[in-house]
N, C-alpha and C. Protein backbone atom coordinates (compact mmCIF):
# COMPACT_ATOMS: atom_id res chain seq x y z
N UNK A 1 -4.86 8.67 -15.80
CA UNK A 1 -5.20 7.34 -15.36
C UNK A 1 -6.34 7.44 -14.36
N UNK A 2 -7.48 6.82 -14.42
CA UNK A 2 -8.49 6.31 -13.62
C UNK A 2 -8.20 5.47 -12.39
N UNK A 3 -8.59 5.93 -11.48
CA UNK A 3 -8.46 4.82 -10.27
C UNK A 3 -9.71 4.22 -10.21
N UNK A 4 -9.20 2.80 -9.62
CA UNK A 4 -10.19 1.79 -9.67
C UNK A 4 -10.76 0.94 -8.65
N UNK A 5 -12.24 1.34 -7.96
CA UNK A 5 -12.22 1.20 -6.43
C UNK A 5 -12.28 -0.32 -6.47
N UNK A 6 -11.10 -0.70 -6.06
CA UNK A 6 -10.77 -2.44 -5.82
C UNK A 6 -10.89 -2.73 -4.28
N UNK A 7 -11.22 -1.86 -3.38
CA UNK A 7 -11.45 -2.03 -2.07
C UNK A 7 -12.96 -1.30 -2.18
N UNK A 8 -13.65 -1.83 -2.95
CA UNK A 8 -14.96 -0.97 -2.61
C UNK A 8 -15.64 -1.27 -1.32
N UNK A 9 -15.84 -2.80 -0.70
CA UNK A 9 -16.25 -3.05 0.33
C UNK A 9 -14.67 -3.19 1.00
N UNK A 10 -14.40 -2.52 2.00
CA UNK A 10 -13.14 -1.68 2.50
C UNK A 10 -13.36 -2.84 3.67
N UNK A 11 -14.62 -3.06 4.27
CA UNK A 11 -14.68 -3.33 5.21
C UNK A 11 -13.93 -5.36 5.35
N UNK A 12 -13.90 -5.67 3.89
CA UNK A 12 -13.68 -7.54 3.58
C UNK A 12 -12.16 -7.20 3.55
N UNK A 13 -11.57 -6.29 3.12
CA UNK A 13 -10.09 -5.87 3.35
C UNK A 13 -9.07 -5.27 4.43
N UNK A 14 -10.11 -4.86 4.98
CA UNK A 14 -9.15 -3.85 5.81
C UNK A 14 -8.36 -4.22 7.63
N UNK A 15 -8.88 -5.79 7.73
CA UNK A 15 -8.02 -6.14 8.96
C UNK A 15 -6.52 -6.52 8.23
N UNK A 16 -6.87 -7.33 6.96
CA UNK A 16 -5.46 -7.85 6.46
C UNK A 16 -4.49 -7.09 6.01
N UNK A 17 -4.90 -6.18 4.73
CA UNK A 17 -4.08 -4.58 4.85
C UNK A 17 -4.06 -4.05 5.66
N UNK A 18 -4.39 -3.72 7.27
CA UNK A 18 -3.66 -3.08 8.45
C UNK A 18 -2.83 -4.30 8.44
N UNK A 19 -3.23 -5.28 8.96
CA UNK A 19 -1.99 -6.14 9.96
C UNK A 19 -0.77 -6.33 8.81
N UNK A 20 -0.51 -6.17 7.34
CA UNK A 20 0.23 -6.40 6.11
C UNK A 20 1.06 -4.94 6.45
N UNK A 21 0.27 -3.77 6.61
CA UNK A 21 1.43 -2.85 6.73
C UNK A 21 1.94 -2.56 7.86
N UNK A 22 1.32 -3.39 8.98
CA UNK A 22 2.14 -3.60 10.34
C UNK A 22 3.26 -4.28 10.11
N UNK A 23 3.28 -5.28 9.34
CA UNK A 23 4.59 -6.25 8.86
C UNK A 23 5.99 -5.15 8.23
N UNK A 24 5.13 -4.05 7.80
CA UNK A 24 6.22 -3.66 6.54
C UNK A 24 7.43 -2.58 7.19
N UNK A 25 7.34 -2.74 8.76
CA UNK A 25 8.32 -1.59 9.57
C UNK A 25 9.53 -2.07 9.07
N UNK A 26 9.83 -3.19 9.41
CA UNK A 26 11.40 -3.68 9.51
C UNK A 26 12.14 -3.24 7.70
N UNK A 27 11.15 -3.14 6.93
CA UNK A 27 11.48 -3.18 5.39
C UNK A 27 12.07 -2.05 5.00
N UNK A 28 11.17 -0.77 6.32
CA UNK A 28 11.67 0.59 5.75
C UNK A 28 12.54 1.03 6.77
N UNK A 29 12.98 0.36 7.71
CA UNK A 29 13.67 1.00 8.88
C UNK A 29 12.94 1.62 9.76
N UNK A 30 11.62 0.99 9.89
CA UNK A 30 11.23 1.65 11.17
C UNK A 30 9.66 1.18 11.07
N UNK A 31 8.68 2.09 10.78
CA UNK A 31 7.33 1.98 11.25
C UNK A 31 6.60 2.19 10.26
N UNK A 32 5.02 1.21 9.65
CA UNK A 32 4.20 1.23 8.61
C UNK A 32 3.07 1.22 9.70
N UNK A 33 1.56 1.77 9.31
CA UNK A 33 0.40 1.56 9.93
C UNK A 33 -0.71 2.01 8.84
N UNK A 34 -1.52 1.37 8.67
CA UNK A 34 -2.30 1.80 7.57
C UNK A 34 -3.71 2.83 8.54
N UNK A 35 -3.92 4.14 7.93
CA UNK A 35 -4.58 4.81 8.76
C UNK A 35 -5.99 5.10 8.20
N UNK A 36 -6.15 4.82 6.73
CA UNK A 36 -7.25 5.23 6.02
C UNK A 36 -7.15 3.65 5.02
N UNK A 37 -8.14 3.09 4.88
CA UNK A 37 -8.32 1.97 3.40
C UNK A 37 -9.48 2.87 2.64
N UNK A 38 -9.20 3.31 1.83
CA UNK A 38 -10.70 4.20 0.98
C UNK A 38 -10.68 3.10 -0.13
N UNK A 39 -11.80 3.56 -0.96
CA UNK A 39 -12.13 2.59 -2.35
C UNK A 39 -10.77 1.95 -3.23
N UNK A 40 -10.32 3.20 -3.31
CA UNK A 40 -9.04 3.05 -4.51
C UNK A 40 -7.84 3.91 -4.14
N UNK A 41 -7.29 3.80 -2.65
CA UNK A 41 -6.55 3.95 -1.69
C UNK A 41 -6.47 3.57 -0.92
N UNK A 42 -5.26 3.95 -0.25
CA UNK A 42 -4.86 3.79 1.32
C UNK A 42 -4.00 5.09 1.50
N UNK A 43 -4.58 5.28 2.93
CA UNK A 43 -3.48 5.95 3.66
C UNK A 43 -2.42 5.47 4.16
N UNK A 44 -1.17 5.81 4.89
CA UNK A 44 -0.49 4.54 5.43
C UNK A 44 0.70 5.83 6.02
N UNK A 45 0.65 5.57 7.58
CA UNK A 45 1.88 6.46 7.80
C UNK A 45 3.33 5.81 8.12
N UNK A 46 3.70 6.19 7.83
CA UNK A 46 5.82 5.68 8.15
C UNK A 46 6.09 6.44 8.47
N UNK A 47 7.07 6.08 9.53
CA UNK A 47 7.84 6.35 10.03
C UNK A 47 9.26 5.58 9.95
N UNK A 48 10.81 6.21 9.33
CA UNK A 48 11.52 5.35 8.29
C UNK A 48 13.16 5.72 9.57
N UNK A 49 14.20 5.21 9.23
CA UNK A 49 15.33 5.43 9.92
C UNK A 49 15.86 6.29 8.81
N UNK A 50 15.50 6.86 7.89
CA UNK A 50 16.10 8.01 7.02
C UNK A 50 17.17 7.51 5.92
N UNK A 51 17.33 6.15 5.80
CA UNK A 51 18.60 5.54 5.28
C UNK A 51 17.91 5.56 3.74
N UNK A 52 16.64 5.30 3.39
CA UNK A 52 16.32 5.03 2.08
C UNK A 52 15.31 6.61 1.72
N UNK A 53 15.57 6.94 0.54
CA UNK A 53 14.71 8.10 0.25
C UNK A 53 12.63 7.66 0.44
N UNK A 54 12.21 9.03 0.24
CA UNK A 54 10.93 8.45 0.29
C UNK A 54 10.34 7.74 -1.02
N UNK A 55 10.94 8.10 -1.84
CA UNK A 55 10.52 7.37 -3.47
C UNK A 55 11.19 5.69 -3.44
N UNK A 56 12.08 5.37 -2.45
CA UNK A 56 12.37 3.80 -2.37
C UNK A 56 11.69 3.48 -1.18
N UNK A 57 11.00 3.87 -0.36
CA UNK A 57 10.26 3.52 0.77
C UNK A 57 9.15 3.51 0.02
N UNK A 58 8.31 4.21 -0.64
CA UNK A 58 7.30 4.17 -1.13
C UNK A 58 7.05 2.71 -2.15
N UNK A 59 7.95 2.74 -2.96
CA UNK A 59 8.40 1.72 -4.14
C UNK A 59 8.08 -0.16 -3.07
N UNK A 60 9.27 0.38 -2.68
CA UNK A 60 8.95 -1.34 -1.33
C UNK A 60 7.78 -1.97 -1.20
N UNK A 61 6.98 -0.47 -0.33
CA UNK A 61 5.96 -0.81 -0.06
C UNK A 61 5.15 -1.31 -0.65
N UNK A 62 5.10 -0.37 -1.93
CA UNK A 62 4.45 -1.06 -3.24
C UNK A 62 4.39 -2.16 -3.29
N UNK A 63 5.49 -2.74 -3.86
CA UNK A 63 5.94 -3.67 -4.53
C UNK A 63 5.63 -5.12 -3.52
N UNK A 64 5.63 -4.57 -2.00
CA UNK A 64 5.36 -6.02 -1.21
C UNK A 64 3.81 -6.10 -1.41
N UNK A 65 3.16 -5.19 -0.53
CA UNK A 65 1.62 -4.76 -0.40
C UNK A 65 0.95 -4.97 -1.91
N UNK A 66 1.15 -5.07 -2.65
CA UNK A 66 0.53 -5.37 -4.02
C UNK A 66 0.47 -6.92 -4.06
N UNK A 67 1.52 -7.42 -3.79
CA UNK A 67 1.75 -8.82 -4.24
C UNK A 67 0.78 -9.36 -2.86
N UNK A 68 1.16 -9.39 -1.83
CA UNK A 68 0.56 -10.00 -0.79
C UNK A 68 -1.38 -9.96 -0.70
N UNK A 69 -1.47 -8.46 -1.55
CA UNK A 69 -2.92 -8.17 -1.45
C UNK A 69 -3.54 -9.34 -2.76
N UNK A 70 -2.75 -9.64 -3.80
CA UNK A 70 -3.18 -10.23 -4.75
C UNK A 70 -3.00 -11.29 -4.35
N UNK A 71 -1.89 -11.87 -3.77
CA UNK A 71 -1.92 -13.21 -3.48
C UNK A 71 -3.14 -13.89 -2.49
N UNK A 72 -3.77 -12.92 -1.61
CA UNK A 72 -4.37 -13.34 -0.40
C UNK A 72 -5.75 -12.87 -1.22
N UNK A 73 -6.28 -11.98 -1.77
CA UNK A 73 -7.34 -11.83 -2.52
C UNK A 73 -7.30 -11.80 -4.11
N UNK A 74 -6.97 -13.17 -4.69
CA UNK A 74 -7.19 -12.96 -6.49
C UNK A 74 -8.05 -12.32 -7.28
N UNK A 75 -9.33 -12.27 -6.37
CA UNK A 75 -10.15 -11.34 -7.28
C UNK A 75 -9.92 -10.15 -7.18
N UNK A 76 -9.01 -8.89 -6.41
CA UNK A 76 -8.78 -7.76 -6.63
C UNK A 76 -7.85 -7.43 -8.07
N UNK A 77 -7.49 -8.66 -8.42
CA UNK A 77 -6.57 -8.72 -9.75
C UNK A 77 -7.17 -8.51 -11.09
N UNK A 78 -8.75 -8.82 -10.77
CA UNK A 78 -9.71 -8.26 -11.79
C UNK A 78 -9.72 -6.87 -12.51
N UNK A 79 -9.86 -6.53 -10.72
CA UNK A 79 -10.49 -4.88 -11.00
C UNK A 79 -9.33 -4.16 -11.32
N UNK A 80 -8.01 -4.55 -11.22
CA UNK A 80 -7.11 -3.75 -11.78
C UNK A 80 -6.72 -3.54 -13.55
N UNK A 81 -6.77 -2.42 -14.23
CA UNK A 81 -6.41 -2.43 -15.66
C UNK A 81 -5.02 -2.98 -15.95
N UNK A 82 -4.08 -2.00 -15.37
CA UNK A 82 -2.82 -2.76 -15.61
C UNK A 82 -2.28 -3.66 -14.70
N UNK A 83 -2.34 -5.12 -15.05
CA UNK A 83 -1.65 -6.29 -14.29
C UNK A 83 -0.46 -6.07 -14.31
N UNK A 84 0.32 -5.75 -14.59
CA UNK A 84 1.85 -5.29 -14.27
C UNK A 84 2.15 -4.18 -13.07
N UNK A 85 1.25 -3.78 -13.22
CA UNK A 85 1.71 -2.76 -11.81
C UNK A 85 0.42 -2.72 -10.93
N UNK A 86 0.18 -3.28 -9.87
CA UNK A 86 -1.06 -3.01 -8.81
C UNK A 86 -1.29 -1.81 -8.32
N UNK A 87 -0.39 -1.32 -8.37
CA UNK A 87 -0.34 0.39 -7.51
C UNK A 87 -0.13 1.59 -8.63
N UNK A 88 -0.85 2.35 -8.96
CA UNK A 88 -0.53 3.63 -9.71
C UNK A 88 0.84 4.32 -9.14
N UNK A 89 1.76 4.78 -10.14
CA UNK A 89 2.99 5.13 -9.62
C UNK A 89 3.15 6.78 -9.11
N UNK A 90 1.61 7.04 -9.33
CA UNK A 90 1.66 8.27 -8.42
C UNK A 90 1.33 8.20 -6.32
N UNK A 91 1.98 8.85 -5.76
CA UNK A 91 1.59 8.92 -4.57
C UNK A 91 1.88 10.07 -3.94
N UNK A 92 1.33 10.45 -2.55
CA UNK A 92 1.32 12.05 -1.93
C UNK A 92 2.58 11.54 -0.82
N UNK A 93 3.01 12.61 -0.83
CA UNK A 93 4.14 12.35 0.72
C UNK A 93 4.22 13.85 1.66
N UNK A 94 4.41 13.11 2.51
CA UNK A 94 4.34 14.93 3.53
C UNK A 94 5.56 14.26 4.39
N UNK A 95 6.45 15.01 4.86
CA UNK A 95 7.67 14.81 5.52
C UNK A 95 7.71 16.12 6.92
N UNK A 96 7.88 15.31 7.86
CA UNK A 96 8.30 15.45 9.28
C UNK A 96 9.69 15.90 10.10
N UNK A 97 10.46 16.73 9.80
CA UNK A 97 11.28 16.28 10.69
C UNK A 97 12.90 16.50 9.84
């Protein structure tokens, strides 16, 4: 699968995706901050209360942050191939602790 830079100008996106994954602490048990917006990414660190694995913390996130990004910008709905899923279901995780 191809990624598809839907944040190419990072800069028209990137106060609302920070302050969106500032929202998303309480969801995972603890703490979201978005640390990188690249073209056809994000970085984003959590910090979680350990109750949900990282593959359902990840999933959440998804699943809110997709909808909210489409709802608040419709034209990123363009640049995506598959409309059923906003987020490629691959992602990196590094664990702390």
């Amino acid at each position: 699968m191809c990624r598809r830079p839907v944040f190419e100008k990072s800069a028209d996106y990137f106060d609302f995706i920070s302050d969106l994954f500032l929202t998303c602490g309480d969801m995972v048990g603890g703490y979201t901050q978005l640390l990188w917006l690249a073209p056809d990414h994000v970085h984003i660190y959590v910090n979680t209360d350990g109750r949900d694995s990282v593959d359902a913390v990840i999933r959440k996130l998804k699943q809110h942050s997709g909808k909210a990004i489409i709802d608040h910008f419709p034209e990123v709905s363009k640049k995506i191939s598959n409309k059923k899923r906003r987020w490629d279901k691959a992602y990196f995780s590094e664990t702390i602790g």
